[in-house]
Protein backbone atom coordinates (compact mmCIF):
# COMPACT_ATOMS: atom_id res chain seq x y z
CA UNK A 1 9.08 56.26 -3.42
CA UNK A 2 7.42 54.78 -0.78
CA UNK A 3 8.93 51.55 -0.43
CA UNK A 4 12.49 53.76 -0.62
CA UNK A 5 11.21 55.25 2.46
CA UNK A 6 11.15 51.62 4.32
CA UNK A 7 14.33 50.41 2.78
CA UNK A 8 16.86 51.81 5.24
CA UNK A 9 15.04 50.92 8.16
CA UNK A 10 14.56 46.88 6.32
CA UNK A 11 18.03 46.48 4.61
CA UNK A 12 20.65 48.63 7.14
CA UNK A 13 19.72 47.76 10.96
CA UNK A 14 19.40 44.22 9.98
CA UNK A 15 23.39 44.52 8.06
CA UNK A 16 24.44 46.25 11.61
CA UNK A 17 22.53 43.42 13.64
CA UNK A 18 24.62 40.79 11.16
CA UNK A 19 27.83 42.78 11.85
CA UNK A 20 27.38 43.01 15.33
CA UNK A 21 26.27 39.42 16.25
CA UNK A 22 28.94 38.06 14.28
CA UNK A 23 31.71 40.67 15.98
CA UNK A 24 30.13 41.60 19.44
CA UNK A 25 33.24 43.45 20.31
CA UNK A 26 34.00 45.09 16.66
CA UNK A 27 37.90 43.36 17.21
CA UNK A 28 39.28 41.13 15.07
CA UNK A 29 37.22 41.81 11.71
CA UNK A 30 38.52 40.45 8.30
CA UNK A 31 38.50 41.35 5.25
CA UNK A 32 36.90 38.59 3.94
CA UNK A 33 34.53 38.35 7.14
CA UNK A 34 33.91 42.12 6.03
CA UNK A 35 32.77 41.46 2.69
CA UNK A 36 31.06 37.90 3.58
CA UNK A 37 28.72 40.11 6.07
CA UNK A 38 28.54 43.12 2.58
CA UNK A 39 27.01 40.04 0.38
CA UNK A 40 24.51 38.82 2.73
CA UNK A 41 23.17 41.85 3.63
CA UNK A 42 22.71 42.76 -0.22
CA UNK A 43 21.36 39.63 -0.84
CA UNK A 44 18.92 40.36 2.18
CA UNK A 45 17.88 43.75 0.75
CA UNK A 46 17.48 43.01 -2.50
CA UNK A 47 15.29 39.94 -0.73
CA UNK A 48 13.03 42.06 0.47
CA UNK A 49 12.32 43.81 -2.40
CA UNK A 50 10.41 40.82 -3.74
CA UNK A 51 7.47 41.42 -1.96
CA UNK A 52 7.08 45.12 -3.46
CA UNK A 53 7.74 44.06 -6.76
CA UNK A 54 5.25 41.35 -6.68
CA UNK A 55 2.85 43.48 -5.77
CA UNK A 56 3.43 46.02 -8.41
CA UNK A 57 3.74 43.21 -10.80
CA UNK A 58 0.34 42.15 -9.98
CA UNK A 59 -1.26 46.02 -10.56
CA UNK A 60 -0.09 45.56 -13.49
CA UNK A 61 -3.11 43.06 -14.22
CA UNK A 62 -5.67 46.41 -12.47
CA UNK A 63 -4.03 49.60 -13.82
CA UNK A 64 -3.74 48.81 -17.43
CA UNK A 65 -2.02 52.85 -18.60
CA UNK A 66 1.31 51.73 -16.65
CA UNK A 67 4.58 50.89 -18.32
CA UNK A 68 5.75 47.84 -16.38
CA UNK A 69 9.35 48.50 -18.45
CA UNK A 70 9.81 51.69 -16.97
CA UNK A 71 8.22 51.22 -13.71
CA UNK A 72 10.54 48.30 -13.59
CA UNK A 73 13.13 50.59 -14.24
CA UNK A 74 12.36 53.23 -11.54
CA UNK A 75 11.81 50.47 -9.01
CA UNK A 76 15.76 49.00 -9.55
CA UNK A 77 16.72 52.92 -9.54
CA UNK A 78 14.93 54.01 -6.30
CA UNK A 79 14.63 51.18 -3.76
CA UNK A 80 17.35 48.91 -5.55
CA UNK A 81 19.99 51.23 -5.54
CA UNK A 82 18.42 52.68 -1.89
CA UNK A 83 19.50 49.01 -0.42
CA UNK A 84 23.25 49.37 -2.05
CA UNK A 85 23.65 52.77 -0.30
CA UNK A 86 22.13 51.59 3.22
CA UNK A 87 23.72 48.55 3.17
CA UNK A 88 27.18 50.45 2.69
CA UNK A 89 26.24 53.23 5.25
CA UNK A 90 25.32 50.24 7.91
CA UNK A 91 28.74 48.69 7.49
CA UNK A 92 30.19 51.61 7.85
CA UNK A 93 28.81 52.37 10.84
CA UNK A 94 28.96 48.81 12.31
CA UNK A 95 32.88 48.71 11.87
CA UNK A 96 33.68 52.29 12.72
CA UNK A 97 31.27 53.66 15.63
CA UNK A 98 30.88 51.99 18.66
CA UNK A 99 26.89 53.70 18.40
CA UNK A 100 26.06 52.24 14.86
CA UNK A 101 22.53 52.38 15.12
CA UNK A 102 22.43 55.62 16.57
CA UNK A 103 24.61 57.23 13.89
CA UNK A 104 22.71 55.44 11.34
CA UNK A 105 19.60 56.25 12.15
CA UNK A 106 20.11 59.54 12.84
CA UNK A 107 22.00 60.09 9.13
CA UNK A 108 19.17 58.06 7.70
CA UNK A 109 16.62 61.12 9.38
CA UNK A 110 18.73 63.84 8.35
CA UNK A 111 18.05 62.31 4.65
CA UNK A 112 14.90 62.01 5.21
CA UNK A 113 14.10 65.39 6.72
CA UNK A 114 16.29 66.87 4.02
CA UNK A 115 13.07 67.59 0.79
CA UNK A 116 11.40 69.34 4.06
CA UNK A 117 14.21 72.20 4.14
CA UNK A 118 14.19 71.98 0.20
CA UNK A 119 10.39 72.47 0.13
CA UNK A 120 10.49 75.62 2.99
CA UNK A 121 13.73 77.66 1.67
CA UNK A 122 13.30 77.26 -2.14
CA UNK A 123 10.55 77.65 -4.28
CA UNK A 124 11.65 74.13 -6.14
CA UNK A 125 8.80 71.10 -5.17
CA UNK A 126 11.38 68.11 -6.88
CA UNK A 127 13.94 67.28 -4.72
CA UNK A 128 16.91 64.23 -5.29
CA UNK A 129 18.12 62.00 -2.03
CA UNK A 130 20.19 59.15 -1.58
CA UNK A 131 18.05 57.65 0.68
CA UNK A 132 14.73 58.21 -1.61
CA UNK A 133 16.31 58.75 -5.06
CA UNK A 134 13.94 61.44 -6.51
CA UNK A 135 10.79 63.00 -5.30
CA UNK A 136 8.86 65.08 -7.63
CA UNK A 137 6.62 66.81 -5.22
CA UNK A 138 3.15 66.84 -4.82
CA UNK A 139 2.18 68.80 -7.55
CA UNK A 140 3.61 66.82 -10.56
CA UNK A 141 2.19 65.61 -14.25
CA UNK A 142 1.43 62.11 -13.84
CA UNK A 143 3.60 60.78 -16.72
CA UNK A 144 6.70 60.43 -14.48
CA UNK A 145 10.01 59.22 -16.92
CA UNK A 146 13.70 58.25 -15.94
CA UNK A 147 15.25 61.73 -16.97
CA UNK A 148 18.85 62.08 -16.89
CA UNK A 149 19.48 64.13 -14.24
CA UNK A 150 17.62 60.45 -12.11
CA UNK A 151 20.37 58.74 -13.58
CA UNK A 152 23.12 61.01 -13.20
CA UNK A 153 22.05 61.18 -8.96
CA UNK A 154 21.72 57.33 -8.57
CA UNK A 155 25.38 56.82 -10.55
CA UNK A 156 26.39 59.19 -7.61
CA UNK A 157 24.50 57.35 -5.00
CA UNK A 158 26.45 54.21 -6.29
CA UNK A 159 29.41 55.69 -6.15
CA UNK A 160 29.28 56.98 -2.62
CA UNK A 161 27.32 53.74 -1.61
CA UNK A 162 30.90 51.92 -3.03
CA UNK A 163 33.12 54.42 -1.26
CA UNK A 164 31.15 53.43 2.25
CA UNK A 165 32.50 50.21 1.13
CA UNK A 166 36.40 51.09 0.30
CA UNK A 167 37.06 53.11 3.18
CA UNK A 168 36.25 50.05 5.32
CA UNK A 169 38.71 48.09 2.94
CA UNK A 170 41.44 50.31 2.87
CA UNK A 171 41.15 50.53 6.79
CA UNK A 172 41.30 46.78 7.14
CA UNK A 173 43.94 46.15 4.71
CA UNK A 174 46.27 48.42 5.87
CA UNK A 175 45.68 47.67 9.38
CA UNK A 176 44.52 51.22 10.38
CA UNK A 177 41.53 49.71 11.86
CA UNK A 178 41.38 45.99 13.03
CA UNK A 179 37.91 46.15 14.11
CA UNK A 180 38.35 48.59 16.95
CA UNK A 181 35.67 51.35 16.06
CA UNK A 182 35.94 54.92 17.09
């Protein structure tokens, strides 16, 4: 969860930077230049994962009651899936507003702020983000498992992750956009 919480900030200003160093003036963006920028970014989020996962691999060698299967597991379907999303958001926002990192961030906030309206107008203490994946609230049994309603969220927060690719696509294929963001 925590590591989630870093993710957008480590895996989606640095896709925008990538976007916008390579097209300064958003004009004349590719296709391919689109999804050459999509791979490297992934490749640099999942990157920086590493260092979180080394670390909980080497916990495993302290706190001995863990399953390092499913806490695998829960660390490809929270931060793993958490860089897919951001990474698609970023783009996004790169090709399509002229204030990227403003819209981003802000959208990133609104996630984040989001278990805090959960928490104060329902009496529920779990809550399910795109940004996060799942929090279970503070007041939770400490056997945490991959139910299926986890699954079921993330498969959505794939799916909307790949549409924040496709409209992009479909823009720049069919010529509706050629770079020139709104």
């Amino acid at each position: 969860f925590a590591v989630a919480l870093v993710v957008p900030w480590m895996a989606g200003i640095p896709a925008i930077r990538m976007f916008r160093s390579r097209f300064p003036d958003r004009r004349g963006v590719t296709l391919p230049d689109f999804y050459a920028i999509v791979r490297r970014s992934l490749g640099q989020g999942w990157a920086i994962l590493l260092v979180p996962l080394a670390v909980a691999t080497l916990n495993l060698f302290f706190v001995r009651n863990c399953s390092y299967g499913e806490g695998l597991l829960f660390f490809l379907l929270l931060p793993g899936v958490t860089v897919f999303w951001s990474v698609g958001l970023a783009l996004f926002c790169a090709l399509m507003f002229r204030r990227a990192f403003f819209l981003y961030s802000i959208l990133i906030a609104t996630c984040l702020l989001y278990p805090l309206y959960i928490g104060y107008y329902s009496p529920q203490i779990y809550s399910y983000d795109f940004v996060y994946g799942f929090f279970p609230g503070f007041s939770y049994d400490e056997v945490l498992t991959i139910t299926p309603g986890l699954l079921l969220f993330r498969f959505v927060t794939v799916l909307s992750g790949l549409l924040l690719f496709m409209i992009p696509e479909f823009l720049l294929e069919n010529g509706v956009v050629s770079g020139k963001p709104m």
